[in-house]
ModelCIF file with pLDDT and N, C-alpha, C, O atoms, coordinates in Angstrom:
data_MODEL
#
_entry.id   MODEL 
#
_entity.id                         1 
_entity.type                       polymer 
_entity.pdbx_number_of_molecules   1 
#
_entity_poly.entity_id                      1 
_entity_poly.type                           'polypeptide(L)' 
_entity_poly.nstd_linkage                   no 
_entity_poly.nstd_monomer                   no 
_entity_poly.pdbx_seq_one_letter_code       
;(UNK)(UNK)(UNK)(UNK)(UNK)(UNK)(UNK)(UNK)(UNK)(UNK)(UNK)(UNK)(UNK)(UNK)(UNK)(UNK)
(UNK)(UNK)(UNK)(UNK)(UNK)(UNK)(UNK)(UNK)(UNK)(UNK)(UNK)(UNK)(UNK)(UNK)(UNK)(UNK)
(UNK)(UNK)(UNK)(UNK)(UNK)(UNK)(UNK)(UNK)(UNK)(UNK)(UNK)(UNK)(UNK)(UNK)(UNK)(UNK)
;
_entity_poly.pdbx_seq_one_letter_code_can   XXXXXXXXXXXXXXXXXXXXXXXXXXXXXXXXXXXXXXXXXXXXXXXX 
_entity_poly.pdbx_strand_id                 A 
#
loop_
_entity_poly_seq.entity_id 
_entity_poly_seq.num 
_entity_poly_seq.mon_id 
_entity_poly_seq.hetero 
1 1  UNK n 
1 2  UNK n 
1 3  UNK n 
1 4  UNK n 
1 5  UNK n 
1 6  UNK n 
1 7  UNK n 
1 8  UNK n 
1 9  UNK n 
1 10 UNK n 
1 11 UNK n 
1 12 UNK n 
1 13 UNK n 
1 14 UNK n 
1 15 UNK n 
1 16 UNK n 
1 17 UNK n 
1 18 UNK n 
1 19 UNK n 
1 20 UNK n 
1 21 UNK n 
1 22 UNK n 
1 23 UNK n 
1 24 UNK n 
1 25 UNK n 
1 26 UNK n 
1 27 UNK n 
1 28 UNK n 
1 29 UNK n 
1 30 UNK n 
1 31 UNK n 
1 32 UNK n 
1 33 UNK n 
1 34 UNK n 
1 35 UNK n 
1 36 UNK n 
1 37 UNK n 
1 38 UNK n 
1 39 UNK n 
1 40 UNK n 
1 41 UNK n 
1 42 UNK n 
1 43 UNK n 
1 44 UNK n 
1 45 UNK n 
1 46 UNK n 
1 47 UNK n 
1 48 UNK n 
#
_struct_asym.id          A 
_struct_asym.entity_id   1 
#
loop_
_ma_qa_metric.id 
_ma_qa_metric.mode 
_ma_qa_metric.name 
_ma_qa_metric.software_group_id 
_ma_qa_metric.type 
1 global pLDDT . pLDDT 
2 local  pLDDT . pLDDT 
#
_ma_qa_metric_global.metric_id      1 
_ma_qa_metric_global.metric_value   95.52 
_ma_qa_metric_global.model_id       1 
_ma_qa_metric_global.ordinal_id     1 
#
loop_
_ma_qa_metric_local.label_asym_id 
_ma_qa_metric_local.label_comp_id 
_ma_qa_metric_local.label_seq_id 
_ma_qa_metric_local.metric_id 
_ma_qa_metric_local.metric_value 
_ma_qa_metric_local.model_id 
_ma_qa_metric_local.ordinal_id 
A UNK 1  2 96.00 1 1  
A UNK 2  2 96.00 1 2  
A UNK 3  2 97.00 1 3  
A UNK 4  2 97.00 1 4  
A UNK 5  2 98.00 1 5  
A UNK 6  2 97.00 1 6  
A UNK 7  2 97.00 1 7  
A UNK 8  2 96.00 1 8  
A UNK 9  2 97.00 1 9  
A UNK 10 2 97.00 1 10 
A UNK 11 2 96.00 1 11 
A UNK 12 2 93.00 1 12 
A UNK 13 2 94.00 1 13 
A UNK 14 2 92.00 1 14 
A UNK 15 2 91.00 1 15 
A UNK 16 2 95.00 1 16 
A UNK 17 2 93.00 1 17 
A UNK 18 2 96.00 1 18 
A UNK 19 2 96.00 1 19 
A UNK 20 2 95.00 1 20 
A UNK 21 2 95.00 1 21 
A UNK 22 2 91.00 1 22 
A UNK 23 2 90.00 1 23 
A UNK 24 2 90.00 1 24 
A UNK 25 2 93.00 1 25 
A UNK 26 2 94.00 1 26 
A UNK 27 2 94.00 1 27 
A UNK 28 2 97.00 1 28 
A UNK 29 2 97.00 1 29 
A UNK 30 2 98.00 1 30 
A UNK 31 2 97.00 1 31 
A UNK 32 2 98.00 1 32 
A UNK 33 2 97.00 1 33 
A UNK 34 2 97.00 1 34 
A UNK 35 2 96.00 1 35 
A UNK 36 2 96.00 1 36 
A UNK 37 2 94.00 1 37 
A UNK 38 2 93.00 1 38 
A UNK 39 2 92.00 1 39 
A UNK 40 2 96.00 1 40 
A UNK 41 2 96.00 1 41 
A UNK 42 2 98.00 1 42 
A UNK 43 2 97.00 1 43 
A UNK 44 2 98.00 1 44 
A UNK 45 2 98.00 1 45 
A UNK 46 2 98.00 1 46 
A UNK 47 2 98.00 1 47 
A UNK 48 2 98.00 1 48 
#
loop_
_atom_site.group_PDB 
_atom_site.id 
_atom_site.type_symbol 
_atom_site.label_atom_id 
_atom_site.label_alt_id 
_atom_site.label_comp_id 
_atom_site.label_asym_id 
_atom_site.label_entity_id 
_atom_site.label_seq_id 
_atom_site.pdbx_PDB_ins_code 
_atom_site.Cartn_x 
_atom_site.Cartn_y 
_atom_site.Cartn_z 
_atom_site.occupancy 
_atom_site.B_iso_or_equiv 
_atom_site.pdbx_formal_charge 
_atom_site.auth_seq_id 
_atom_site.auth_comp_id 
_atom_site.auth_asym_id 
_atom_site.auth_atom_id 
_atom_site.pdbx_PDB_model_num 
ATOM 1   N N  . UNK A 1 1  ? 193.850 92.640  44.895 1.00 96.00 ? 1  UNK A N  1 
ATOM 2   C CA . UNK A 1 1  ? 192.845 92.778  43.841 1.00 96.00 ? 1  UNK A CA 1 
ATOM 3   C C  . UNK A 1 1  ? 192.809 94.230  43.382 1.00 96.00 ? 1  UNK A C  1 
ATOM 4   O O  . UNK A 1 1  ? 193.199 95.020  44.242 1.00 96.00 ? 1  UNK A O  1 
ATOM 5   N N  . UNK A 1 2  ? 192.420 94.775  42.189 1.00 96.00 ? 2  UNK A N  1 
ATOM 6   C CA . UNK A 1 2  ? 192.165 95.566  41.346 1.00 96.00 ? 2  UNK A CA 1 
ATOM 7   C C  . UNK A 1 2  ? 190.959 96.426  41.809 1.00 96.00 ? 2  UNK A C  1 
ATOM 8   O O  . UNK A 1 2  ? 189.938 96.133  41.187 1.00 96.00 ? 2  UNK A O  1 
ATOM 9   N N  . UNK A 1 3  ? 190.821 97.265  42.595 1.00 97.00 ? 3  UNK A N  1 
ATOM 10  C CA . UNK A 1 3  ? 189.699 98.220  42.648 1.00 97.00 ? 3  UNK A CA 1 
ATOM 11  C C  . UNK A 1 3  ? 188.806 99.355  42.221 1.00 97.00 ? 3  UNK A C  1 
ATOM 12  O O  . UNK A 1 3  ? 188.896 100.421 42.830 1.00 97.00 ? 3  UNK A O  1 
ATOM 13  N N  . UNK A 1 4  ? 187.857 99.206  41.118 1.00 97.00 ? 4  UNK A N  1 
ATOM 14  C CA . UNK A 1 4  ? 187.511 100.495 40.519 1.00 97.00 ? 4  UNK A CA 1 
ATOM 15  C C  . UNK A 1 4  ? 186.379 100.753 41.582 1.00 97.00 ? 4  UNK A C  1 
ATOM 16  O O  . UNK A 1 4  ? 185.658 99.776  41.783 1.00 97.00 ? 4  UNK A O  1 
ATOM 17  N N  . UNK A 1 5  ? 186.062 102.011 42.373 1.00 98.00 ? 5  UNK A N  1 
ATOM 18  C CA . UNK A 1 5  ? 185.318 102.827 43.282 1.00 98.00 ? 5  UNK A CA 1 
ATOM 19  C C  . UNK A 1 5  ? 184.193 103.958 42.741 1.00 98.00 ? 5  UNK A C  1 
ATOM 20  O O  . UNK A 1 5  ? 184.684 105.087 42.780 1.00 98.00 ? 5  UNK A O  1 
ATOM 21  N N  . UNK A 1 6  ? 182.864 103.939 42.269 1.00 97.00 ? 6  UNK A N  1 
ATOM 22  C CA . UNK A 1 6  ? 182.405 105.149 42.047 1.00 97.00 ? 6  UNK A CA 1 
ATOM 23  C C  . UNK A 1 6  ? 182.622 106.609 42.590 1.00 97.00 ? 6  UNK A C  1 
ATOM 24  O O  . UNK A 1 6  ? 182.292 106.702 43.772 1.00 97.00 ? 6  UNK A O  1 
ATOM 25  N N  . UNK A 1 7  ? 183.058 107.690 42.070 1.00 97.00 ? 7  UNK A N  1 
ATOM 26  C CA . UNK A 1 7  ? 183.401 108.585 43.048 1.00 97.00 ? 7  UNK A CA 1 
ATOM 27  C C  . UNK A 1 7  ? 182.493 109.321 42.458 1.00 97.00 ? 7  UNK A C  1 
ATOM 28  O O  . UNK A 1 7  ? 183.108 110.113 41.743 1.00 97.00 ? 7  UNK A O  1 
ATOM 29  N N  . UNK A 1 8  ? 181.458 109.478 42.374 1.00 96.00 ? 8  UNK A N  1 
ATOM 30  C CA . UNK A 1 8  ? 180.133 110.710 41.904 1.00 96.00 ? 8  UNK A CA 1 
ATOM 31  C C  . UNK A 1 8  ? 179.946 109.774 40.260 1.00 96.00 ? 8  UNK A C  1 
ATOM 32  O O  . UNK A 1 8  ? 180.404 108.805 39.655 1.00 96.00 ? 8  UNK A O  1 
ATOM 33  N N  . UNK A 1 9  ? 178.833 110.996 40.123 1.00 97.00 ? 9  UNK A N  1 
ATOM 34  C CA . UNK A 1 9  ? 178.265 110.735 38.973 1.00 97.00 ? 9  UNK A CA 1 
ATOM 35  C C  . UNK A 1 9  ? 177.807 112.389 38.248 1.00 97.00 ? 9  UNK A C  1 
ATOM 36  O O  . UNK A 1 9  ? 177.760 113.513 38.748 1.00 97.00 ? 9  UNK A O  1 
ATOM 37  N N  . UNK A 1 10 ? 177.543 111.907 36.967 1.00 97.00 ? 10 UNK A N  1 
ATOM 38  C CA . UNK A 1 10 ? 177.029 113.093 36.148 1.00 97.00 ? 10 UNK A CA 1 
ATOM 39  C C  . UNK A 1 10 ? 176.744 112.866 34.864 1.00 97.00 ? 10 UNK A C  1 
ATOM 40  O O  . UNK A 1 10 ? 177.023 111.991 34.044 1.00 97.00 ? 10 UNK A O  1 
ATOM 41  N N  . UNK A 1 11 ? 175.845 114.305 34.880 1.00 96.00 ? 11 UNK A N  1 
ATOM 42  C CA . UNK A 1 11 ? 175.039 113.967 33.377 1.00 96.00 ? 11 UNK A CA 1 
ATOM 43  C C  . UNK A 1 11 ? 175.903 115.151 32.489 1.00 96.00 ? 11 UNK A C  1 
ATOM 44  O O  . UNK A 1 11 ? 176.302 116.212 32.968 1.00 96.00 ? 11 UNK A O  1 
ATOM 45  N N  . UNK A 1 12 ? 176.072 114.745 31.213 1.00 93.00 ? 12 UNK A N  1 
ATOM 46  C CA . UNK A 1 12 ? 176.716 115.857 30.397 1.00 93.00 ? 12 UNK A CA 1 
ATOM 47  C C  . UNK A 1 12 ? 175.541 116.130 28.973 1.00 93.00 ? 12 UNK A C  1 
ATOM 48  O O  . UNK A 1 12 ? 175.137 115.268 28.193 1.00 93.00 ? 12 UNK A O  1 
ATOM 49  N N  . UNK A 1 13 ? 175.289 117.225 28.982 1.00 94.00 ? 13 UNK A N  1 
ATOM 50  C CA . UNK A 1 13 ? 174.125 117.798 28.005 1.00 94.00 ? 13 UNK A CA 1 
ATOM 51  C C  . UNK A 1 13 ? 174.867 118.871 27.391 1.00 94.00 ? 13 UNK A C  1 
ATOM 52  O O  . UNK A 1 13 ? 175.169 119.988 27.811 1.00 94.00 ? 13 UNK A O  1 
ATOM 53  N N  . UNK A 1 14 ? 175.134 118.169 26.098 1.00 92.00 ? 14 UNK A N  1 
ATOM 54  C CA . UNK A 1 14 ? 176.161 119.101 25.410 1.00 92.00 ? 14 UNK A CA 1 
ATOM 55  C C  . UNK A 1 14 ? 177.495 119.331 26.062 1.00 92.00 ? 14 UNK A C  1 
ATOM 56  O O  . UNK A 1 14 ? 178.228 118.521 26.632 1.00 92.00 ? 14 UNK A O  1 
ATOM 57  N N  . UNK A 1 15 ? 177.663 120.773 25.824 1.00 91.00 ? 15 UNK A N  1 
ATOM 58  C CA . UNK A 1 15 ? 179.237 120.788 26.322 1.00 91.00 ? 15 UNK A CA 1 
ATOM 59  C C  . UNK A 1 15 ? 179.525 120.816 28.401 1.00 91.00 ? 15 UNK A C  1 
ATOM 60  O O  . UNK A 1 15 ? 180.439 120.802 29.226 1.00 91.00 ? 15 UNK A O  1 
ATOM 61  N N  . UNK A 1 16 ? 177.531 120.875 28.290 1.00 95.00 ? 16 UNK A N  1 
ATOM 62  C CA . UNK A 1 16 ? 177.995 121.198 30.055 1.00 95.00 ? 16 UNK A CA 1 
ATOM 63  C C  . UNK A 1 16 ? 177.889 119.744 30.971 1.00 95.00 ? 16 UNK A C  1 
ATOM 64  O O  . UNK A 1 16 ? 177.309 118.671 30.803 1.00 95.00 ? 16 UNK A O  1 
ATOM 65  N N  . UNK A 1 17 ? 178.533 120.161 31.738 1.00 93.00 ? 17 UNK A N  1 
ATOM 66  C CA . UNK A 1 17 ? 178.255 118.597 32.735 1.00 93.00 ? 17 UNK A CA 1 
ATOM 67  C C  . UNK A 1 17 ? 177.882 118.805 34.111 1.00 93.00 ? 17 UNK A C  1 
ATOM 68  O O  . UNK A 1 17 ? 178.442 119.645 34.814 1.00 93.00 ? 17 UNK A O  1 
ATOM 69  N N  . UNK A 1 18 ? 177.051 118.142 34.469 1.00 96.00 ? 18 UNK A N  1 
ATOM 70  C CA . UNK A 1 18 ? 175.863 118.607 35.980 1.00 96.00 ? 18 UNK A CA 1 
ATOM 71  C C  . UNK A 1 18 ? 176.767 117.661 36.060 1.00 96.00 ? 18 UNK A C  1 
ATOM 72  O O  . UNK A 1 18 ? 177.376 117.093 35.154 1.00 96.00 ? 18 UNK A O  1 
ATOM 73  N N  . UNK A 1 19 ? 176.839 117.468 37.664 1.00 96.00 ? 19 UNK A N  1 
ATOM 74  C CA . UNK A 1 19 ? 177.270 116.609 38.536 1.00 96.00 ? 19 UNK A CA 1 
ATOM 75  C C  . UNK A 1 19 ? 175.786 115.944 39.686 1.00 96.00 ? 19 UNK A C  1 
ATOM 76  O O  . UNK A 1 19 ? 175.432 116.513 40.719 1.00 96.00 ? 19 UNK A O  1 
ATOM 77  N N  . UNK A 1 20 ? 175.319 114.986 39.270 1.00 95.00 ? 20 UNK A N  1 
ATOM 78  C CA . UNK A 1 20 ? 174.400 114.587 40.093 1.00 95.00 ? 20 UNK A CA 1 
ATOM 79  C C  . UNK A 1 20 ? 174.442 114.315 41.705 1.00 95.00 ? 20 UNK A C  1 
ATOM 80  O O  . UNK A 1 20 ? 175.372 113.686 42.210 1.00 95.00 ? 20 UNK A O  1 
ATOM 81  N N  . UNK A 1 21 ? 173.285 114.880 42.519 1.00 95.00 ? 21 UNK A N  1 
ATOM 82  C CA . UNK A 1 21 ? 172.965 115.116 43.587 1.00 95.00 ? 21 UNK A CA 1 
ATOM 83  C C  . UNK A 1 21 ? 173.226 113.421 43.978 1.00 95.00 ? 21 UNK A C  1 
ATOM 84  O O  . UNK A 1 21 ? 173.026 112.540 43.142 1.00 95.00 ? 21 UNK A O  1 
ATOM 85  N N  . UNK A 1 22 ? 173.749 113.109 45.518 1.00 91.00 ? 22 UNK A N  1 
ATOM 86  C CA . UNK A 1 22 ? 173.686 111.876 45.852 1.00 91.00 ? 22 UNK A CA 1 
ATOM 87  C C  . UNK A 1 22 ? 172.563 111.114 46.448 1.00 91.00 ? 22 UNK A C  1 
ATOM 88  O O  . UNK A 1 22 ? 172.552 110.027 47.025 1.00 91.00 ? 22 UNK A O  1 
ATOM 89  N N  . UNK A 1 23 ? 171.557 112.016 46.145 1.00 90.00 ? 23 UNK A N  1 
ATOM 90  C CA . UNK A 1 23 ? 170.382 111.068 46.152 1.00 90.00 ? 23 UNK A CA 1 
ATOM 91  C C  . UNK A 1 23 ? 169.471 110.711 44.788 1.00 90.00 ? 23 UNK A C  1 
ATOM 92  O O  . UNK A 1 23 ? 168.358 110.197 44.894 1.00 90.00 ? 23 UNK A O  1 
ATOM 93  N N  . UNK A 1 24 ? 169.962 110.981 43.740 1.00 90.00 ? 24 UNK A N  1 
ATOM 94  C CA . UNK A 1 24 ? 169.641 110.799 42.931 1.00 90.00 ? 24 UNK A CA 1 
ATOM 95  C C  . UNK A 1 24 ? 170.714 109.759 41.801 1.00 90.00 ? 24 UNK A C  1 
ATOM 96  O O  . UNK A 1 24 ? 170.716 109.679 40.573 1.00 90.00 ? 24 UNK A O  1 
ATOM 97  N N  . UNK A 1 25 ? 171.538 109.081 42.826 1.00 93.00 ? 25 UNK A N  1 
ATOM 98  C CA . UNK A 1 25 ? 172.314 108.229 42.282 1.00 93.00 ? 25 UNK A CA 1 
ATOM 99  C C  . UNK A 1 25 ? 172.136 107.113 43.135 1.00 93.00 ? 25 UNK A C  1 
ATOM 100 O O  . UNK A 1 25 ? 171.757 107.213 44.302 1.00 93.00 ? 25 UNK A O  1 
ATOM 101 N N  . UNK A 1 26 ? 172.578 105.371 42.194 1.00 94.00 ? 26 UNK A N  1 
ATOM 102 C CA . UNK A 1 26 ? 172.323 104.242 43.154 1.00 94.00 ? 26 UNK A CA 1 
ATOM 103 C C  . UNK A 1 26 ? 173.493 103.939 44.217 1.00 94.00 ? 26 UNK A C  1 
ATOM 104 O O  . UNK A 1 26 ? 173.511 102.858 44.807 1.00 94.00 ? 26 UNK A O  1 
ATOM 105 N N  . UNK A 1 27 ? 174.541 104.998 44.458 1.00 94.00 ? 27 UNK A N  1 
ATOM 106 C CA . UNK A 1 27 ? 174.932 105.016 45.544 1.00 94.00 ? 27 UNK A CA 1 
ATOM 107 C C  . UNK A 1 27 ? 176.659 104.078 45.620 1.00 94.00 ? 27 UNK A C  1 
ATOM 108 O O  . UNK A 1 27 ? 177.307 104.854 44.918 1.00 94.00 ? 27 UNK A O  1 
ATOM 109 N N  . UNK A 1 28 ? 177.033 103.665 45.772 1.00 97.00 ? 28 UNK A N  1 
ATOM 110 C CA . UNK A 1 28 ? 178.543 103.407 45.944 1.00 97.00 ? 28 UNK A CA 1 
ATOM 111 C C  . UNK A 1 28 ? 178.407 101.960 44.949 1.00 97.00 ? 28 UNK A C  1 
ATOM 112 O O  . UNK A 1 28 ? 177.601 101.090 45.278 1.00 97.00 ? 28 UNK A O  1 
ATOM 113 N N  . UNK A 1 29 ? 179.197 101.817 43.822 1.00 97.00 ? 29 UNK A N  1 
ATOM 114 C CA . UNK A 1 29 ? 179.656 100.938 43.499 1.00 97.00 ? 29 UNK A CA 1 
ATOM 115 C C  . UNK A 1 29 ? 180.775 100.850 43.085 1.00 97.00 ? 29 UNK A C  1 
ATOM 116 O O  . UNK A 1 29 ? 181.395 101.873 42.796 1.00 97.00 ? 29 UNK A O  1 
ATOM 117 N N  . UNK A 1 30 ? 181.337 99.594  42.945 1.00 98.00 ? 30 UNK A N  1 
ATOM 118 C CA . UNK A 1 30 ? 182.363 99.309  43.130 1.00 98.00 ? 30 UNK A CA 1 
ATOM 119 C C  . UNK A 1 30 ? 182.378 97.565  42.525 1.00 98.00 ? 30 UNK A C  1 
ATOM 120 O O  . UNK A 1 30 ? 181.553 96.675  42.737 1.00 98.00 ? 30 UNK A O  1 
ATOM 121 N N  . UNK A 1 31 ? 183.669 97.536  41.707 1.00 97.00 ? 31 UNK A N  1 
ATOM 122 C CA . UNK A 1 31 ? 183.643 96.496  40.408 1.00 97.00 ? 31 UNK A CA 1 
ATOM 123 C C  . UNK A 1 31 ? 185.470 96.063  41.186 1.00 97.00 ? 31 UNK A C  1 
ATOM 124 O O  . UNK A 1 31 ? 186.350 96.871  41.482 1.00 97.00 ? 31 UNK A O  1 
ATOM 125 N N  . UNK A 1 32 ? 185.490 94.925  41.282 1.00 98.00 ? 32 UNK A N  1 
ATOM 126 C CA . UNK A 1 32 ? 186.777 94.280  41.734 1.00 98.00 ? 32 UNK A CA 1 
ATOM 127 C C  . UNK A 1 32 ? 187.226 92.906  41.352 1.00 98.00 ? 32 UNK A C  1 
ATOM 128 O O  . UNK A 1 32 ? 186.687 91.839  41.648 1.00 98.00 ? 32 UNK A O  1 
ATOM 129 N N  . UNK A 1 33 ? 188.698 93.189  40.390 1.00 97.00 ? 33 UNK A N  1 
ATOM 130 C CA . UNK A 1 33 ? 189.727 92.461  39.668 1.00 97.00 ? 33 UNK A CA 1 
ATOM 131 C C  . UNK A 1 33 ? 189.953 91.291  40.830 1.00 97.00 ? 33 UNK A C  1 
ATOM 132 O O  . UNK A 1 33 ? 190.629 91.722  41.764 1.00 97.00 ? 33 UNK A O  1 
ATOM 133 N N  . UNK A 1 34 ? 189.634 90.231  40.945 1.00 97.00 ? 34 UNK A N  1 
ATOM 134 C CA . UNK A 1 34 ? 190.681 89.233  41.615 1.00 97.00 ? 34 UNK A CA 1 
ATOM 135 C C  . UNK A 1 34 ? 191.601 88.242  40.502 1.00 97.00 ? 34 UNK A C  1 
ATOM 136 O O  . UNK A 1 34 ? 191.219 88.001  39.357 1.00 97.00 ? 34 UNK A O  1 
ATOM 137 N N  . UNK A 1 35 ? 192.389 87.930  40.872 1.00 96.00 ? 35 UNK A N  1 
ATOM 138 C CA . UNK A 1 35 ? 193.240 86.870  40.121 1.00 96.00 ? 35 UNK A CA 1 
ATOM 139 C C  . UNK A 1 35 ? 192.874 85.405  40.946 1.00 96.00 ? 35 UNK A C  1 
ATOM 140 O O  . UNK A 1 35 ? 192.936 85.267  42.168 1.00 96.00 ? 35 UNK A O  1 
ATOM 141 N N  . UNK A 1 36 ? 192.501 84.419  40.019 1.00 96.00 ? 36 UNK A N  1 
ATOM 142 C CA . UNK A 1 36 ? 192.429 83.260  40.647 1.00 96.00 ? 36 UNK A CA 1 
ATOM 143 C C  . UNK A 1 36 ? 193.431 82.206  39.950 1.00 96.00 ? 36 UNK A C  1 
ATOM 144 O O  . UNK A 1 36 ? 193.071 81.038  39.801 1.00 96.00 ? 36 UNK A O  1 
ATOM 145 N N  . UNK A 1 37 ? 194.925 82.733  39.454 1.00 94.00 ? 37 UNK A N  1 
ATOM 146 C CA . UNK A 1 37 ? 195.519 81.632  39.201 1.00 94.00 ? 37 UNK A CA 1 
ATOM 147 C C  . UNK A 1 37 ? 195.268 80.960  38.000 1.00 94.00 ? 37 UNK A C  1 
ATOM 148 O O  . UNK A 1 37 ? 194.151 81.215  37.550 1.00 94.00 ? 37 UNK A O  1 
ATOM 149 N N  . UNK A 1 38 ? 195.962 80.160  37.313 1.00 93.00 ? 38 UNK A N  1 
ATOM 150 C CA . UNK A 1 38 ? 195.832 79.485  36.052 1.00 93.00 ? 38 UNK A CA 1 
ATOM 151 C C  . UNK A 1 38 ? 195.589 80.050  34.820 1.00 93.00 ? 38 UNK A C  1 
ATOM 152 O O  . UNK A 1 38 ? 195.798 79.320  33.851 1.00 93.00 ? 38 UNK A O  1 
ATOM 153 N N  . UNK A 1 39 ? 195.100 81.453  34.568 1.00 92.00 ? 39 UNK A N  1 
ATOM 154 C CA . UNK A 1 39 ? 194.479 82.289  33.979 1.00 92.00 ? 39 UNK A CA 1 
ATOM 155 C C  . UNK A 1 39 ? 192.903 82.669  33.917 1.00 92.00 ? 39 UNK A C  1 
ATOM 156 O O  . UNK A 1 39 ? 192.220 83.204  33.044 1.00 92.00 ? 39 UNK A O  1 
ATOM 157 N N  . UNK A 1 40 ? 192.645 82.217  35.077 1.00 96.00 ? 40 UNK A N  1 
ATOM 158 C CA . UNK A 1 40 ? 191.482 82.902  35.487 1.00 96.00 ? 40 UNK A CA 1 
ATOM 159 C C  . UNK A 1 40 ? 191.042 83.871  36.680 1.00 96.00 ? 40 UNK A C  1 
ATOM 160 O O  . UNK A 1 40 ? 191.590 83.850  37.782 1.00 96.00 ? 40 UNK A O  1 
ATOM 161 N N  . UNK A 1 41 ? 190.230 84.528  36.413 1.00 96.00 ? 41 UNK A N  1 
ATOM 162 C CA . UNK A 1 41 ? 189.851 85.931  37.264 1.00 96.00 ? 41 UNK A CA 1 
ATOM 163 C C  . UNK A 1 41 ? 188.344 86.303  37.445 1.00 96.00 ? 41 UNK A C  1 
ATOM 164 O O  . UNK A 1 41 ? 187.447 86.029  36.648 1.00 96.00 ? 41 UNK A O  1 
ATOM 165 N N  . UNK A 1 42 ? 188.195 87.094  38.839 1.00 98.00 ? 42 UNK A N  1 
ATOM 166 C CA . UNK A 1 42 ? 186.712 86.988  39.204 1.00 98.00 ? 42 UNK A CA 1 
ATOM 167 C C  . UNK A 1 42 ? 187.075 88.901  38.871 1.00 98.00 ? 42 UNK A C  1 
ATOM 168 O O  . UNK A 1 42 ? 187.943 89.760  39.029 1.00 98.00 ? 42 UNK A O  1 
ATOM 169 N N  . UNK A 1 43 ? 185.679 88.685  38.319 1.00 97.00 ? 43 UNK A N  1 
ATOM 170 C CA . UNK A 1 43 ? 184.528 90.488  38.545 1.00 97.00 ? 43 UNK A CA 1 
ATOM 171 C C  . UNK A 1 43 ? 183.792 90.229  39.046 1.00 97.00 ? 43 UNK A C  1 
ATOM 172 O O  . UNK A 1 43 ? 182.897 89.435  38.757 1.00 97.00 ? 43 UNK A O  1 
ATOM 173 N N  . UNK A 1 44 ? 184.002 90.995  40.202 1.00 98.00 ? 44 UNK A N  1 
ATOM 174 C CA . UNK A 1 44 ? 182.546 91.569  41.125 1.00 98.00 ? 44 UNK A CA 1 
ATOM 175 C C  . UNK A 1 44 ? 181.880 93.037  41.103 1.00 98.00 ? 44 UNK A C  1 
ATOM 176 O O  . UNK A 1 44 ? 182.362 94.123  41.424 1.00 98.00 ? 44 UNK A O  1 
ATOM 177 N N  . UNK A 1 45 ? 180.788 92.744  40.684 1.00 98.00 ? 45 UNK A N  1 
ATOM 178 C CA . UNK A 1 45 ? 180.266 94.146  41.075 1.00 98.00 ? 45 UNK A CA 1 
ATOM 179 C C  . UNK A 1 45 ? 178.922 94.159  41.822 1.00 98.00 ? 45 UNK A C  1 
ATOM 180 O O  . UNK A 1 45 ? 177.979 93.371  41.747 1.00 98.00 ? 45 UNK A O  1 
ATOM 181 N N  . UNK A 1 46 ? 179.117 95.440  42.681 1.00 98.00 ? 46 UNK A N  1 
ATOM 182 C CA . UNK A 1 46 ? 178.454 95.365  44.038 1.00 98.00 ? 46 UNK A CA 1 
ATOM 183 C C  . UNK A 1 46 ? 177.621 97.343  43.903 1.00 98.00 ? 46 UNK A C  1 
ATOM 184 O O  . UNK A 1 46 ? 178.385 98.237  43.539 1.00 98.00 ? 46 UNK A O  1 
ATOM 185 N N  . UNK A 1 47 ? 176.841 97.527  44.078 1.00 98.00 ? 47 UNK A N  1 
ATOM 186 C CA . UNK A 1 47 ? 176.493 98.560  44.467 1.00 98.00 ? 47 UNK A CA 1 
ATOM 187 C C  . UNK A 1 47 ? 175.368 98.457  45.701 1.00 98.00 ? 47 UNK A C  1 
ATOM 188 O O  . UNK A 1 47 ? 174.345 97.774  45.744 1.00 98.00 ? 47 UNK A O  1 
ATOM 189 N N  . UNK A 1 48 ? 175.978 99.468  46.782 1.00 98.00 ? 48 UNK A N  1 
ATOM 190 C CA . UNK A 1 48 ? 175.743 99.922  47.840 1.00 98.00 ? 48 UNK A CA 1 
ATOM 191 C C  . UNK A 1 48 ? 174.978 101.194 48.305 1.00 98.00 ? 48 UNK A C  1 
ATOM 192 O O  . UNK A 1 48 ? 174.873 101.447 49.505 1.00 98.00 ? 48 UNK A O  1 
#
């Protein structure tokens, strides 16, 4: 399967970009490609 992983987060205000503190984010998510054959496919998304 296909794995996209949050790796941080951030806010961009104008040209600058903060990188948000990890408690001020909802914390690990993560969205995953399966193939189920025939032409169909599952998305999951999960945050942790």
């Amino acid at each position: 399967a296909l794995v996209f992983r949050s790796h941080g987060y951030a806010l961009q205000v104008g040209w600058l970009r903060l990188p948000l503190p990890p408690w001020l984010t909802p914390g690990d998510l993560t969205v995953t490609h399966s193939d189920l054959g025939g032409g169909a496919f599952r998305f999951t998304l999960e945050i942790v």
